[in-house]
PDB file of N, CA and C in Angstrom:
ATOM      1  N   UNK A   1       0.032  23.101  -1.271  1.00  0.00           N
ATOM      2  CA  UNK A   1       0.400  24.192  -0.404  1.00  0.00           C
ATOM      3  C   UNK A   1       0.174  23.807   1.072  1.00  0.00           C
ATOM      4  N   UNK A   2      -0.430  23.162   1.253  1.00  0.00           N
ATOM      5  CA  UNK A   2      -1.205  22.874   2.572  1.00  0.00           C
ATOM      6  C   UNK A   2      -0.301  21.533   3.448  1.00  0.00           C
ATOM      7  N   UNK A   3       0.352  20.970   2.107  1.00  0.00           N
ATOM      8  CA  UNK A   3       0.901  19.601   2.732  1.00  0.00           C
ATOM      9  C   UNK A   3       0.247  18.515   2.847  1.00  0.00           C
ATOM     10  N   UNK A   4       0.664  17.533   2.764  1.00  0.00           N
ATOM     11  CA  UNK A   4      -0.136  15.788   2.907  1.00  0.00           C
ATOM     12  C   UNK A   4      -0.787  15.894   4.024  1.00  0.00           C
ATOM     13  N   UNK A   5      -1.603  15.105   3.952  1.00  0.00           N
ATOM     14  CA  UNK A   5      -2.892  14.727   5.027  1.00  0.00           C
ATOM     15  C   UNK A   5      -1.946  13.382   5.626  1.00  0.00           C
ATOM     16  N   UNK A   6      -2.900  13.322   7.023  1.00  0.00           N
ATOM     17  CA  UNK A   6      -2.130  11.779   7.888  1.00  0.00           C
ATOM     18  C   UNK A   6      -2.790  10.788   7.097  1.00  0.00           C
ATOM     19  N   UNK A   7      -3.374  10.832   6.470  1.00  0.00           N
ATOM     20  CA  UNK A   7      -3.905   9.615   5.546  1.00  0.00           C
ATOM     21  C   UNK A   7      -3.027   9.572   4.455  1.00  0.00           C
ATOM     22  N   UNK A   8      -1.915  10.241   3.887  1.00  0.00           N
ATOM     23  CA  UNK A   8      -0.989  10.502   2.806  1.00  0.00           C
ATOM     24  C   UNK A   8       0.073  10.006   3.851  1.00  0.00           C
ATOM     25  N   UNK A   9       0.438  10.490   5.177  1.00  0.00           N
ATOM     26  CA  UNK A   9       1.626   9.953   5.736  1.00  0.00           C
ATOM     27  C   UNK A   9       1.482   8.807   5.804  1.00  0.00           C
ATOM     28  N   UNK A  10       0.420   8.358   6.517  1.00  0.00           N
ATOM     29  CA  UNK A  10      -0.319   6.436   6.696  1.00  0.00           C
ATOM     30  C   UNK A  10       0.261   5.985   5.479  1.00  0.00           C
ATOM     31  N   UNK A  11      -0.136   6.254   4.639  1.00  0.00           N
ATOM     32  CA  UNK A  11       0.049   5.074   2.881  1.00  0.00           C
ATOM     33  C   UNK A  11       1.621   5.236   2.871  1.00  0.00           C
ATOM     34  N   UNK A  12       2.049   6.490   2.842  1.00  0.00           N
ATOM     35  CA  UNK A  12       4.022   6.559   2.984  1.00  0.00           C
ATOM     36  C   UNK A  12       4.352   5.654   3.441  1.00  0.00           C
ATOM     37  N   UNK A  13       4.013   5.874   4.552  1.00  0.00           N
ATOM     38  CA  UNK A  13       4.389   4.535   5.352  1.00  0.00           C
ATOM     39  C   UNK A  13       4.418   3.151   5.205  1.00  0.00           C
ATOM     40  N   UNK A  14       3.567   3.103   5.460  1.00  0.00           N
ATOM     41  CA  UNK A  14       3.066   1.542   4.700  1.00  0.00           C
ATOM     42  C   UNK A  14       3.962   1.179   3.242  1.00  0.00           C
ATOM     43  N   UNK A  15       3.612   2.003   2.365  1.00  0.00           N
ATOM     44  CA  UNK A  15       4.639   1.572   1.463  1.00  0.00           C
ATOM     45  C   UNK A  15       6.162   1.621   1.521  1.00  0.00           C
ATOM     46  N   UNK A  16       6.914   2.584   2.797  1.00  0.00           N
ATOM     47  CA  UNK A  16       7.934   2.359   2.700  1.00  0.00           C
ATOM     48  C   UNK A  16       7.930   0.877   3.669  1.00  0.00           C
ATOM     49  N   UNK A  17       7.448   1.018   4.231  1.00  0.00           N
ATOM     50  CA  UNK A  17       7.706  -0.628   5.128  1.00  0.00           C
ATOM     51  C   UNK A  17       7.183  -1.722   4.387  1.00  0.00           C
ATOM     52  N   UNK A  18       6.511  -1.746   3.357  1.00  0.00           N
ATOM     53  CA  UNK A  18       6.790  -2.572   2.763  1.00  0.00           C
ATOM     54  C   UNK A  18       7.822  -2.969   1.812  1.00  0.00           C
ATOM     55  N   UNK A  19       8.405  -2.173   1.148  1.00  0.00           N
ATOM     56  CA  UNK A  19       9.766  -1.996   0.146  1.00  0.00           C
ATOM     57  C   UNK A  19      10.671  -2.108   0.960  1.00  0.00           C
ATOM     58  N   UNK A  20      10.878  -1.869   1.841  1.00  0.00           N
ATOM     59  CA  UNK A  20      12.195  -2.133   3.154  1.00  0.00           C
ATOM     60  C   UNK A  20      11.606  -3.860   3.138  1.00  0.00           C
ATOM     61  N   UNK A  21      10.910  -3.683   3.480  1.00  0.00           N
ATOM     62  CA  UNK A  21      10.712  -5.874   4.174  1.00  0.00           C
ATOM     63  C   UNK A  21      10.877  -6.244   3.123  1.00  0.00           C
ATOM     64  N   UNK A  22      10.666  -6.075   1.253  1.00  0.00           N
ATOM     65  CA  UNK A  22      11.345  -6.856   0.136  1.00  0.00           C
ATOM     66  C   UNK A  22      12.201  -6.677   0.229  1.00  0.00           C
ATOM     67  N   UNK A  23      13.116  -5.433   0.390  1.00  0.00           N
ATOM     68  CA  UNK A  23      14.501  -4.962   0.623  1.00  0.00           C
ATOM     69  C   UNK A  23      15.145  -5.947   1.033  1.00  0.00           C
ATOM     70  N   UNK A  24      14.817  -6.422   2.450  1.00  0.00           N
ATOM     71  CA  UNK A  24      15.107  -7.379   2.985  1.00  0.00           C
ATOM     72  C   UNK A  24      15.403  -8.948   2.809  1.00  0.00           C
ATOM     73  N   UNK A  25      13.925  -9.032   2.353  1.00  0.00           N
ATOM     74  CA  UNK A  25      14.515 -10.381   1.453  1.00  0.00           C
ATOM     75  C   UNK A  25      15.569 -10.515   0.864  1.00  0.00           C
ATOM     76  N   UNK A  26      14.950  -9.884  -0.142  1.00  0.00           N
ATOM     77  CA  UNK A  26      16.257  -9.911  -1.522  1.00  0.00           C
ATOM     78  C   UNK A  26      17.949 -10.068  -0.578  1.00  0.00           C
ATOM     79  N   UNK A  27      17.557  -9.032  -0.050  1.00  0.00           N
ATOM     80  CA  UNK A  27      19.329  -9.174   0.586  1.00  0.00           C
ATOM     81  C   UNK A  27      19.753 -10.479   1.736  1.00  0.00           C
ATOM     82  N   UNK A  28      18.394 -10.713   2.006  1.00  0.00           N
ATOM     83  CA  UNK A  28      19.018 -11.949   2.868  1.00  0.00           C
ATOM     84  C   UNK A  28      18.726 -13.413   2.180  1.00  0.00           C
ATOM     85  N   UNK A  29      18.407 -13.471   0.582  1.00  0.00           N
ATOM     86  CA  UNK A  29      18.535 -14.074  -0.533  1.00  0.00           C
ATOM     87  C   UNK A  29      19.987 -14.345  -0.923  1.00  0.00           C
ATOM     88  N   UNK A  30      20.014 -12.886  -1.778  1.00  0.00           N
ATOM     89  CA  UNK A  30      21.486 -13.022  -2.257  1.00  0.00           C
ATOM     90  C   UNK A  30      22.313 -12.653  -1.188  1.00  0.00           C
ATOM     91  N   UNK A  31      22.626 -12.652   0.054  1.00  0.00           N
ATOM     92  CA  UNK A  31      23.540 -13.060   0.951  1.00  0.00           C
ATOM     93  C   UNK A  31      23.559 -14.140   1.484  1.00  0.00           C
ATOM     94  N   UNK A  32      22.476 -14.574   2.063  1.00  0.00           N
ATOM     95  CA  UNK A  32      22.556 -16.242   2.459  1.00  0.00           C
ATOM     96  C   UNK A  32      22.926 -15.783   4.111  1.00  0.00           C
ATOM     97  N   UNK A  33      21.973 -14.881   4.611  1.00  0.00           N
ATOM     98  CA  UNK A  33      22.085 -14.175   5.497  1.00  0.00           C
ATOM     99  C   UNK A  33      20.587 -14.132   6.440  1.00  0.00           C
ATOM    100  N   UNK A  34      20.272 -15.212   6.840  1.00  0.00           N
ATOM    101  CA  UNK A  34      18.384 -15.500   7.590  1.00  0.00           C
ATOM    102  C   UNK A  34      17.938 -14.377   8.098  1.00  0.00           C
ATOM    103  N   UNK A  35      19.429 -13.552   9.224  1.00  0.00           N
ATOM    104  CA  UNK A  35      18.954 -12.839   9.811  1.00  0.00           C
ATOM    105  C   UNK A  35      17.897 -11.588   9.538  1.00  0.00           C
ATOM    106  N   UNK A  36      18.372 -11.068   8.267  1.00  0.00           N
ATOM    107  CA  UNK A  36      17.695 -10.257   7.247  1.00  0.00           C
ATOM    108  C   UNK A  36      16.099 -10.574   7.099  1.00  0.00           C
ATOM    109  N   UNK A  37      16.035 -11.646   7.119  1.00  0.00           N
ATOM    110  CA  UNK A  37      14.252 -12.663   7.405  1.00  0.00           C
ATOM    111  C   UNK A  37      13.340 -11.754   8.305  1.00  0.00           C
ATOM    112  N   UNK A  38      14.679 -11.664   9.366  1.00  0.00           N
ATOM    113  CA  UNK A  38      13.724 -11.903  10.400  1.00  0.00           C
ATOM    114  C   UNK A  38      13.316  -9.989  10.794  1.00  0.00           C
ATOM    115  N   UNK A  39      13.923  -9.215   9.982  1.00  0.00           N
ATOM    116  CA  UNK A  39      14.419  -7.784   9.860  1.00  0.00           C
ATOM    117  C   UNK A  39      12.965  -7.234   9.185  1.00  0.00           C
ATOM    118  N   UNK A  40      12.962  -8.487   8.165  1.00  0.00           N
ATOM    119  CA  UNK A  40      11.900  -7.985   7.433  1.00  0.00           C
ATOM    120  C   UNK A  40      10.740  -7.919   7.837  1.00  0.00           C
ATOM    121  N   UNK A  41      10.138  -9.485   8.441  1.00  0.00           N
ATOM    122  CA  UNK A  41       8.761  -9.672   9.159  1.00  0.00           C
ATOM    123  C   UNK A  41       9.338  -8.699  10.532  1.00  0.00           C
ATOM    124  N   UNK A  42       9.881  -8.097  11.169  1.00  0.00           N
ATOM    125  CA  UNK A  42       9.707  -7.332  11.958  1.00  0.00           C
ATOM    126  C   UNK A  42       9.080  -5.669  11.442  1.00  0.00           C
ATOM    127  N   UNK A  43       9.583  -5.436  10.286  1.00  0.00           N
ATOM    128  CA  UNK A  43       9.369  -4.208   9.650  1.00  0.00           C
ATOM    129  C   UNK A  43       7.764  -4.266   9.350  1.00  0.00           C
ATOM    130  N   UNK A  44       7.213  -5.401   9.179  1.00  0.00           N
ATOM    131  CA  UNK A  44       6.086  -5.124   8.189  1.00  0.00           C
ATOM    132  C   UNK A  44       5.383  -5.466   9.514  1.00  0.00           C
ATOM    133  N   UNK A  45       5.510  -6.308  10.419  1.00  0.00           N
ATOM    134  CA  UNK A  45       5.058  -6.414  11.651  1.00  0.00           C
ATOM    135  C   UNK A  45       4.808  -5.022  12.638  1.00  0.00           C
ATOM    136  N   UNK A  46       5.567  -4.076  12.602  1.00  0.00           N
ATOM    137  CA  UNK A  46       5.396  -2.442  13.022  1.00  0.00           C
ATOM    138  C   UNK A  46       4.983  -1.860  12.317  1.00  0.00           C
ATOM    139  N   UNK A  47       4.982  -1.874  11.249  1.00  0.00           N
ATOM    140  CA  UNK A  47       3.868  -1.111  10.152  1.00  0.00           C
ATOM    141  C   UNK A  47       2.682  -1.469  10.462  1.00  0.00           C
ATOM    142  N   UNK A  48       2.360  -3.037  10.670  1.00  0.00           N
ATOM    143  CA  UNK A  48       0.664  -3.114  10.987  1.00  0.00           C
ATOM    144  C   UNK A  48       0.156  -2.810  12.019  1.00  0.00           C
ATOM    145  N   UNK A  49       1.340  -2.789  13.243  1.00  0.00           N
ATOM    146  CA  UNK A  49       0.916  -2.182  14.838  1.00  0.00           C
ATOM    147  C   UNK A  49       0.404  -0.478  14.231  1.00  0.00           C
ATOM    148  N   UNK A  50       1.310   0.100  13.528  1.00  0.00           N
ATOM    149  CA  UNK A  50       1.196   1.416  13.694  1.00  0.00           C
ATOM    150  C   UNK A  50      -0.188   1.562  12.343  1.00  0.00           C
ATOM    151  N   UNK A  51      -0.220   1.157  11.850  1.00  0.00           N
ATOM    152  CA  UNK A  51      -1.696   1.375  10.841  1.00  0.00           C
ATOM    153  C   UNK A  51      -3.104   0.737  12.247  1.00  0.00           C
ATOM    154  N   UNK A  52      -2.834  -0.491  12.659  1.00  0.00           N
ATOM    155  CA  UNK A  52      -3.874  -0.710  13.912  1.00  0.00           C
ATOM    156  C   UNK A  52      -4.010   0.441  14.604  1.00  0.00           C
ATOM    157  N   UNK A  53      -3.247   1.040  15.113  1.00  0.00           N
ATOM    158  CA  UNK A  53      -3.041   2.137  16.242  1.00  0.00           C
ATOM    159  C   UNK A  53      -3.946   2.753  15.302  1.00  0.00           C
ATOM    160  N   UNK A  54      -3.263   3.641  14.582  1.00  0.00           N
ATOM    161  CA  UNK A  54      -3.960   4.775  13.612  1.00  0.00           C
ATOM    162  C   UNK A  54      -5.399   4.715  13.594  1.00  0.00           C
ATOM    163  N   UNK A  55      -5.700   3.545  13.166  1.00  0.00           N
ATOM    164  CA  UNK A  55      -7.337   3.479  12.641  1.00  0.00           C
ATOM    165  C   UNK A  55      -7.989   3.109  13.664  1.00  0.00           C
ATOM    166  N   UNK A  56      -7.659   2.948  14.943  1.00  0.00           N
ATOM    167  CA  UNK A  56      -8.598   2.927  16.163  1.00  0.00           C
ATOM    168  C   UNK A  56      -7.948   4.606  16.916  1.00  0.00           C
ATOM    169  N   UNK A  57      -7.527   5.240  16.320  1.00  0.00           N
ATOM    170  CA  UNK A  57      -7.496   6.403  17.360  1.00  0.00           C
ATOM    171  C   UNK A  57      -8.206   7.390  16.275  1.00  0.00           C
ATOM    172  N   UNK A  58      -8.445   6.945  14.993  1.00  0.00           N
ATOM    173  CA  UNK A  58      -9.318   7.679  13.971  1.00  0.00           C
ATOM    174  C   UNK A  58     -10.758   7.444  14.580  1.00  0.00           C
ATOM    175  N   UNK A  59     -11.222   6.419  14.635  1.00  0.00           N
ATOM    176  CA  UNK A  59     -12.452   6.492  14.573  1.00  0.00           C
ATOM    177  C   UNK A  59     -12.953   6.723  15.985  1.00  0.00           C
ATOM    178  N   UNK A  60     -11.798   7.227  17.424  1.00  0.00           N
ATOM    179  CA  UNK A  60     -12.732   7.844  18.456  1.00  0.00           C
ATOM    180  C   UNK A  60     -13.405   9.658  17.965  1.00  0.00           C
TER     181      UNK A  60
END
């Protein structure tokens, strides 16, 4: 009733940015397409900025 906690959005997150950056692979696998590579380590690369952020503005 109350709705997810930011600690329920945090993990969302995270897990969708991680399934997007395999996403990624895979498709720049079976395409033969690098750029997709580089789509991916960017995705999972902003997921860890934004989990860093998070857990230093938690613990002021």
């Amino acid at each position: 009733m109350r709705g997810p906690s930011p600690e329920d959005r945090l993990t969302a997150f995270v897990l969708l940015g991680t399934s997007g950056a395999a996403l990624f692979v895979v498709l720049a696998s079976a395409l033969g397409v690098a750029a997709l590579r580089d789509v991916a380590v960017t995705v999972v690369a902003l997921a860890t900025v934004v989990v860093v952020v998070y857990t230093r503005r938690a613990e002021r």
